[in-house]
Protein backbone atom coordinates (compact mmCIF):
# COMPACT_ATOMS: atom_id res chain seq x y z
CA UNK A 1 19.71 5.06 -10.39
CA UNK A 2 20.19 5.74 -6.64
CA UNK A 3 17.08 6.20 -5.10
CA UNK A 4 18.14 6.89 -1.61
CA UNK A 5 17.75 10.55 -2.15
CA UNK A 6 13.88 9.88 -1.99
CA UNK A 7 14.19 8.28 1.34
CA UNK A 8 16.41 10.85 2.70
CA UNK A 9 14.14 13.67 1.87
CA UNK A 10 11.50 12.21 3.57
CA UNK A 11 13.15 11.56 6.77
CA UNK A 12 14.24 14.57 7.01
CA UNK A 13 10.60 15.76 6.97
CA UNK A 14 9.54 12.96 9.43
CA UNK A 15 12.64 14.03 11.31
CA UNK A 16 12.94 17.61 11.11
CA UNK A 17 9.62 18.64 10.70
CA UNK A 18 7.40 16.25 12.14
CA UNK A 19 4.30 18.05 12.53
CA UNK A 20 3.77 17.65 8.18
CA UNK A 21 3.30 13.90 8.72
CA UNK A 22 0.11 14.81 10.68
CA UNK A 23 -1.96 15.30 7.74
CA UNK A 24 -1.16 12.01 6.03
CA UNK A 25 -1.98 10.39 9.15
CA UNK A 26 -5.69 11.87 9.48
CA UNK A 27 -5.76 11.42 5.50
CA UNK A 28 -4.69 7.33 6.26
CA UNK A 29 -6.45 6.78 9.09
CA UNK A 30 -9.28 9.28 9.27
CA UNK A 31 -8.16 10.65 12.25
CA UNK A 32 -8.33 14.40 13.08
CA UNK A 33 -5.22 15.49 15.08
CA UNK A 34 -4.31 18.59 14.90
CA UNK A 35 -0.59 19.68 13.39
CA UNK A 36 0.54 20.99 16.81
CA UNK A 37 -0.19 17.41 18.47
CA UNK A 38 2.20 15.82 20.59
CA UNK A 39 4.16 14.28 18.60
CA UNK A 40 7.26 11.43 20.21
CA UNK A 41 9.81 10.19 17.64
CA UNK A 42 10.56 6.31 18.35
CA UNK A 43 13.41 4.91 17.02
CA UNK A 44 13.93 3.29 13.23
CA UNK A 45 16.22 0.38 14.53
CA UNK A 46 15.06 -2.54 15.72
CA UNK A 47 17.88 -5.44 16.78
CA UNK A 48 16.89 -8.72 15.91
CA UNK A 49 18.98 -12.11 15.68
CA UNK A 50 19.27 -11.76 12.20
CA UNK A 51 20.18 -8.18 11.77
CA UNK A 52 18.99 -4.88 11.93
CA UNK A 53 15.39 -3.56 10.72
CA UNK A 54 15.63 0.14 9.89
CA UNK A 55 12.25 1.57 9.01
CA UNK A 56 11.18 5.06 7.80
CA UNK A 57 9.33 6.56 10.45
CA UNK A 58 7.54 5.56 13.80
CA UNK A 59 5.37 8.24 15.48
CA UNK A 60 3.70 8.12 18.42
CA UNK A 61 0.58 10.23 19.11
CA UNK A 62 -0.93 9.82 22.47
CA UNK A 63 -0.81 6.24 23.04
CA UNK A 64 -0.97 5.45 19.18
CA UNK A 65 1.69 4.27 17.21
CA UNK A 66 2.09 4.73 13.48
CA UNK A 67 4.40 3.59 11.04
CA UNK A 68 4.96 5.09 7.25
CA UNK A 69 7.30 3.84 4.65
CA UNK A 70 7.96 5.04 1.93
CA UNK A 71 8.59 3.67 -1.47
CA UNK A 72 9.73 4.87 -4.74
CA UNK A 73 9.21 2.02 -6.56
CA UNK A 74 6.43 -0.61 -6.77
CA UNK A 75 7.95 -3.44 -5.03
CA UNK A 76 6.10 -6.59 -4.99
CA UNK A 77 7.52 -7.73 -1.14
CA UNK A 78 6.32 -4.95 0.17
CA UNK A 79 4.13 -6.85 1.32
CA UNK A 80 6.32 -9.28 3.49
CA UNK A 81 8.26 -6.20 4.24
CA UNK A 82 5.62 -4.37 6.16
CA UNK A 83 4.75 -7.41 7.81
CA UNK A 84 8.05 -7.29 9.47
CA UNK A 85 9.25 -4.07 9.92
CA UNK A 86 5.59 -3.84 12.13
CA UNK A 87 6.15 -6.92 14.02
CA UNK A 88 9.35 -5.33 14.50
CA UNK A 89 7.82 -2.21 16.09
CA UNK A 90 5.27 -4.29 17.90
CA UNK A 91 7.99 -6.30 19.57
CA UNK A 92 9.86 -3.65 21.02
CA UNK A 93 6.32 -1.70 22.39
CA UNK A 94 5.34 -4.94 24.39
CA UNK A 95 4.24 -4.81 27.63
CA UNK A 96 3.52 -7.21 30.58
CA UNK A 97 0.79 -7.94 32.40
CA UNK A 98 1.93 -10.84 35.38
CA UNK A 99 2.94 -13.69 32.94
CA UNK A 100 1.15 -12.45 29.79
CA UNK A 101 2.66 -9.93 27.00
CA UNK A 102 0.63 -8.09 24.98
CA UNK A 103 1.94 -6.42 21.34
CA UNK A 104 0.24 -3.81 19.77
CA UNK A 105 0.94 -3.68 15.90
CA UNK A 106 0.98 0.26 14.34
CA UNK A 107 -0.67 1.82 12.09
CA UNK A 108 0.86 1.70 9.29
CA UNK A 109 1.02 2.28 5.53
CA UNK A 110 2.70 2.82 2.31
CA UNK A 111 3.64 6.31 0.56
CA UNK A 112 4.26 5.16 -3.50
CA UNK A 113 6.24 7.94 -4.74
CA UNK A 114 6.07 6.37 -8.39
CA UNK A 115 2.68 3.44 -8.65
CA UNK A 116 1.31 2.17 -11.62
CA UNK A 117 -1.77 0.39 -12.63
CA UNK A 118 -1.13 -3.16 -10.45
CA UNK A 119 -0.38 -1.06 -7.32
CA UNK A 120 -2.82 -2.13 -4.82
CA UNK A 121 -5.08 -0.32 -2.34
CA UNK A 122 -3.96 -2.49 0.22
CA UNK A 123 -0.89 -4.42 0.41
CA UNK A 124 -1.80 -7.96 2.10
CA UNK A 125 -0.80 -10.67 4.40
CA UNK A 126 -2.58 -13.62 5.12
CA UNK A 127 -1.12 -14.96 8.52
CA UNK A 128 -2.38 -18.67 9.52
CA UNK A 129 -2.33 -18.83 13.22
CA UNK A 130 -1.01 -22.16 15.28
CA UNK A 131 -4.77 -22.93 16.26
CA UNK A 132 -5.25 -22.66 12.70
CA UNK A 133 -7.37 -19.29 12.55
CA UNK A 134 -6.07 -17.11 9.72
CA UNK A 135 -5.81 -13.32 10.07
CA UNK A 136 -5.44 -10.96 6.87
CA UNK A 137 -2.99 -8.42 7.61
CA UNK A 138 -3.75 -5.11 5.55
CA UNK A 139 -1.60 -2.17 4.91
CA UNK A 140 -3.06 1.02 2.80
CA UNK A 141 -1.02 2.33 0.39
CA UNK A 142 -0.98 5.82 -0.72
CA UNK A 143 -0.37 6.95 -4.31
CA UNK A 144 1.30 10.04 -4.58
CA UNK A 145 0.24 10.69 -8.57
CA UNK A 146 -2.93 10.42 -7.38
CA UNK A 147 -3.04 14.03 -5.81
CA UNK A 148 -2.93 17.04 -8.00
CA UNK A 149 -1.50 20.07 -6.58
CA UNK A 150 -4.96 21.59 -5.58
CA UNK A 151 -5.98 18.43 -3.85
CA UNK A 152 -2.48 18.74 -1.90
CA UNK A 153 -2.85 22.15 -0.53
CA UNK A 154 -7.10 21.29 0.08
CA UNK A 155 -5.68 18.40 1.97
CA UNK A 156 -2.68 20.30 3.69
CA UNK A 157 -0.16 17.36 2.24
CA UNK A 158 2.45 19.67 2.14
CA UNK A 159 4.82 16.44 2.72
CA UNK A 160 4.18 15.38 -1.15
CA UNK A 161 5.74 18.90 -2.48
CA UNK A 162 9.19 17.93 -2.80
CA UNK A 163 7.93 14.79 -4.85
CA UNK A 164 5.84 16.54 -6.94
CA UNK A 165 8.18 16.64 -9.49
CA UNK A 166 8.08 13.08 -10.34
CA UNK A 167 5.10 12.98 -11.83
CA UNK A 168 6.54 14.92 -14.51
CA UNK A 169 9.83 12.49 -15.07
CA UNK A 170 8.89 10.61 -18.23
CA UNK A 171 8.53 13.73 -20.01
CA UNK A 172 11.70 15.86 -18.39
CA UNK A 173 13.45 15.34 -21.76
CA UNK A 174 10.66 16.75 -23.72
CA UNK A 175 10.10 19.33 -21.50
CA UNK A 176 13.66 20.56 -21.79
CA UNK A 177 13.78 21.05 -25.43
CA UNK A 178 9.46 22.50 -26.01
CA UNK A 179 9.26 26.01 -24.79
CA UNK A 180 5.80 25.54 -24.09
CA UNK A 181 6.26 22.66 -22.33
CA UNK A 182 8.51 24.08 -20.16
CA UNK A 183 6.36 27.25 -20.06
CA UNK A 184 3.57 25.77 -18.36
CA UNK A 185 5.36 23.37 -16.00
CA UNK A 186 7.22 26.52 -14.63
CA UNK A 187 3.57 28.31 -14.30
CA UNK A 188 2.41 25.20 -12.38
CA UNK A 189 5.24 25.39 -9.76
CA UNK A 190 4.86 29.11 -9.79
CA UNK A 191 1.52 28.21 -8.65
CA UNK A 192 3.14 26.03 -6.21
CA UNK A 193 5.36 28.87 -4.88
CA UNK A 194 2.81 31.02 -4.40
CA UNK A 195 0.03 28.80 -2.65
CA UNK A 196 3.03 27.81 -0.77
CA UNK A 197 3.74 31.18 0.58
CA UNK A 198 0.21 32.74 1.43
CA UNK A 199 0.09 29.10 3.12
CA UNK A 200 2.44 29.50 5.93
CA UNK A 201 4.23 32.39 5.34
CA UNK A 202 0.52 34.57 6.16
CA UNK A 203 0.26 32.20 8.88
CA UNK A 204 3.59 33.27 10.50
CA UNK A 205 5.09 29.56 9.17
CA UNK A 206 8.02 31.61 7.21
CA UNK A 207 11.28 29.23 8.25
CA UNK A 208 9.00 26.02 7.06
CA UNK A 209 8.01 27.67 4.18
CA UNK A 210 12.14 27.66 3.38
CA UNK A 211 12.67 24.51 4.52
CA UNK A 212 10.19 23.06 2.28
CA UNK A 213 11.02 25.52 -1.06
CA UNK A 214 15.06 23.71 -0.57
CA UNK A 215 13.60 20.12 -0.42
CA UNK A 216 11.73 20.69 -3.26
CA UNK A 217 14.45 21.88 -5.50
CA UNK A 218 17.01 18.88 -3.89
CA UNK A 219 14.30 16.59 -5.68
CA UNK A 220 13.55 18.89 -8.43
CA UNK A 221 17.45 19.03 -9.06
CA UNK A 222 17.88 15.35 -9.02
CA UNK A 223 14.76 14.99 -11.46
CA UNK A 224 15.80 16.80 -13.97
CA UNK A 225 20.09 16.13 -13.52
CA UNK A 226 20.40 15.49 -17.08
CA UNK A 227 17.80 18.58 -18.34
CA UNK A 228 19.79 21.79 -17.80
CA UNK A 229 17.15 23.91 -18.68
CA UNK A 230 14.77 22.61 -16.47
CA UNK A 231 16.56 22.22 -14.00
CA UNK A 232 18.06 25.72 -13.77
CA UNK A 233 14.47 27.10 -14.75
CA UNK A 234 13.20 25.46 -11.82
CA UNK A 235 15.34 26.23 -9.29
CA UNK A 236 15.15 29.96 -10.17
CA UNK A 237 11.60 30.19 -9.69
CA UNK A 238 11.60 27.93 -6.44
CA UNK A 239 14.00 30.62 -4.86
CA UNK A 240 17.63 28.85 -5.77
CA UNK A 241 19.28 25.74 -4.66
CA UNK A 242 19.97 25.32 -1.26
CA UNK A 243 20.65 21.51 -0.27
CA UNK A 244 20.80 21.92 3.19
CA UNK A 245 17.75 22.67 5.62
CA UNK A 246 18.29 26.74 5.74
CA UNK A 247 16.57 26.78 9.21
CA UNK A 248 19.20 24.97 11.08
CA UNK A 249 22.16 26.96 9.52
CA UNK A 250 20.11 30.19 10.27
CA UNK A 251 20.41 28.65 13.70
CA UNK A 252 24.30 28.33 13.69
CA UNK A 253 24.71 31.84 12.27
CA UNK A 254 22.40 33.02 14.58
CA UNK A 255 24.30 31.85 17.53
CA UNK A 256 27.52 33.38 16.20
CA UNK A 257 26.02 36.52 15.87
CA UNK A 258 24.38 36.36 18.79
CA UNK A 259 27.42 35.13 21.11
CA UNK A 260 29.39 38.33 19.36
CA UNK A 261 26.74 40.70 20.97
CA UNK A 262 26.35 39.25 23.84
CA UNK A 263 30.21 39.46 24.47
CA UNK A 264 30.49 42.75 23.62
CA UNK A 265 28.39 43.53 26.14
CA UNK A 266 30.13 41.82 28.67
CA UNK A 267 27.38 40.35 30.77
CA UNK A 268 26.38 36.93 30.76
CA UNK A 269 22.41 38.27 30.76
CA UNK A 270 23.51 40.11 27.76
CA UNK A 271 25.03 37.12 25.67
CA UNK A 272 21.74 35.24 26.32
CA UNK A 273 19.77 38.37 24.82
CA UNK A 274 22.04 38.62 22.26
CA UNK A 275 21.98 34.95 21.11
CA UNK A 276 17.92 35.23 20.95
CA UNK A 277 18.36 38.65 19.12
CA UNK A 278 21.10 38.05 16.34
CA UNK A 279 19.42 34.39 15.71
CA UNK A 280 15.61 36.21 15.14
CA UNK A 281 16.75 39.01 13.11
CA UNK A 282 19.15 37.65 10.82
CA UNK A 283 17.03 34.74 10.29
CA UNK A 284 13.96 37.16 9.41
CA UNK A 285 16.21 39.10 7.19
CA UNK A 286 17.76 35.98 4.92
CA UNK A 287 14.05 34.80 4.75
CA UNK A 288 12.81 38.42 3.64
CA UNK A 289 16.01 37.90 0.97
CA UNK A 290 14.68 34.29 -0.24
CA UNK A 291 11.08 35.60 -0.40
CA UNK A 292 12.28 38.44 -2.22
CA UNK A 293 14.12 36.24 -5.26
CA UNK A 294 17.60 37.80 -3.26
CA UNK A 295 19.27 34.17 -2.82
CA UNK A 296 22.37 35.70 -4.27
CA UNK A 297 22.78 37.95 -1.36
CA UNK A 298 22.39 35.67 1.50
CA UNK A 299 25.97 34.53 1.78
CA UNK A 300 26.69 38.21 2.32
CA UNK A 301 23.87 38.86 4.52
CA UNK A 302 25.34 35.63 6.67
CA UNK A 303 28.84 37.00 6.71
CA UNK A 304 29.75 40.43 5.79
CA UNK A 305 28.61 42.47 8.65
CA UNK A 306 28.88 46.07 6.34
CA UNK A 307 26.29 44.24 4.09
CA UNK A 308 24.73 43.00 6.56
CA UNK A 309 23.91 46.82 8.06
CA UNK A 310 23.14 47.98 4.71
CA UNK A 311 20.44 44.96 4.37
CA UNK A 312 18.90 46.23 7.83
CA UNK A 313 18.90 49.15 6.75
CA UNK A 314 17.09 48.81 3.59
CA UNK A 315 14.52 46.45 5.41
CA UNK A 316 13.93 49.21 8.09
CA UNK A 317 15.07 46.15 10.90
């Protein structure tokens, strides 16, 4: 099974949407940032003699650094692996004062996408210094079955949505073929949906609201590859599948709408204008279309500019 699909989803997040990796920090490390904080992206590779280290994620808030991973399997070297990637991190952060360095390790821990009942609540290290004082190195470790849906949205971990799936992968096959089975996991991520919208969609959060309904049907898709019925059941009430982040292609569109307005009015002022207008209002409109169960029609909405008027039109933009 390739499992890099896990990983990519939730770079993406760290990447693209930084600001939902502030709530599993504060949950980690009881801190209290809020989700607009300043938030600098270091890089994942670190060059040493013997290769390259490429970790997940390192964030730096304020003069903090911290460092998630995250696993979908139970891996017992974890362990050794944290260890390193930090020491990693550490290394390239040091500074110098006259003819002394100092490293400061990250925060860091562990996101288990799939744990069972030998995952610890710490992964450890014990690290024997040369004058001979040892040092236990501790990593927490976060269990993802752990967290029920209402304990996700109580917690604002909207990070674990796209993952929430798995918790449901023993049973996919049995869920395919029982009606009621199927019945009530559909109601659960109807619930999902729904707490999902009035989340950030009331809170004027619409585009990550879509961004987050595709990743979770990229995992839910991969899930359930070999349950049709699930899988198509699924999508449909998570708004369709969309593999790509639909923010950054409302972006491109935008721009080509906007560039086409702008040069029809044959001022440079105007193209500006016109960029910032066709980008906003097409990109409200194919969100008012996904919110609306209209997935179908967003190719048209993107491309045919008759449709495109009639969809304005009917959405009194």
């Amino acid at each position: 099974m390739n499992n890099t699909i896990f990983d990519d989803v939730f770079r993406t997040m760290v990447e693209k949407i930084p600001q939902l990796a502030v709530p599993l920090i504060n949950e980690v490390f009881q801190t209290s940032y809020p989700e607009d904080v300043e938030i600098i992206q270091l890089r994942n590779e670190h060059h040493q003699e013997n290769g390259e280290i490429i970790t997940d994620s390192c964030l730096r808030i304020g003069r903090k650094l911290y460092h998630i991973e995250c696993q979908s399997v139970d891996d017992t070297t974890m362990a050794i692996r944290m260890i390193e990637y930090d020491f990693a991190i550490a290394l390239d952060s040091a500074r110098k004062y006259g003819r002394r360095y100092r490293m400061e390790f990250p925060k860091s821990c562990v996101l288990y996408l799939r744990s069972g009942k030998n995952t610890p609540d710490f992964l450890k290290v014990e690290v024997v210094f040369p004058d001979g004082k040892i040092q236990v190195y501790r990593i927490p470790t976060v269990k993802l079955d752990e967290y029920t849906k209402d304990k996700i949205f109580e917690k604002n971990l909207l990070m674990f949505l796209p993952f929430y799936i798995m918790r449901y992968e023993k049973e996919i096959h049995r869920i395919n073929q029982d009606p009621e089975k199927l019945q009530s996991l559909l109601d659960e991520y109807e619930d999902i949906r729904v707490m999902l919208e009035k989340e950030l969609t009331e809170t004027g959060r619409a585009e990550l609201y879509t961004n987050l309904n595709k990743l979770i049907t990229k995992i839910s898709d991969y899930i359930c590859r070999d349950e049709e019925v699930v899988r198509e059941r699924l999508g449909e009430t998570m708004g369709g599948k969309v593999l790509e982040l639909e923010s950054e292609r409302l972006r491109a569109e935008g721009k080509v709408l906007g560039e086409s307005i702008g040069e029809a009015r044959g001022e440079a002022r105007g193209k500006v204008i016109g960029e910032l207008q066709g980008e906003t209002r097409l990109g409200v409109l194919i969100n008012r279309l996904i919110l609306d169960g209209r997935s179908a029609e967003v190719q048209g909405a993107a491309t045919d500019a008759e449709k495109r008027k009639e969809l304005y039109k009917e959405y009194n933009m």
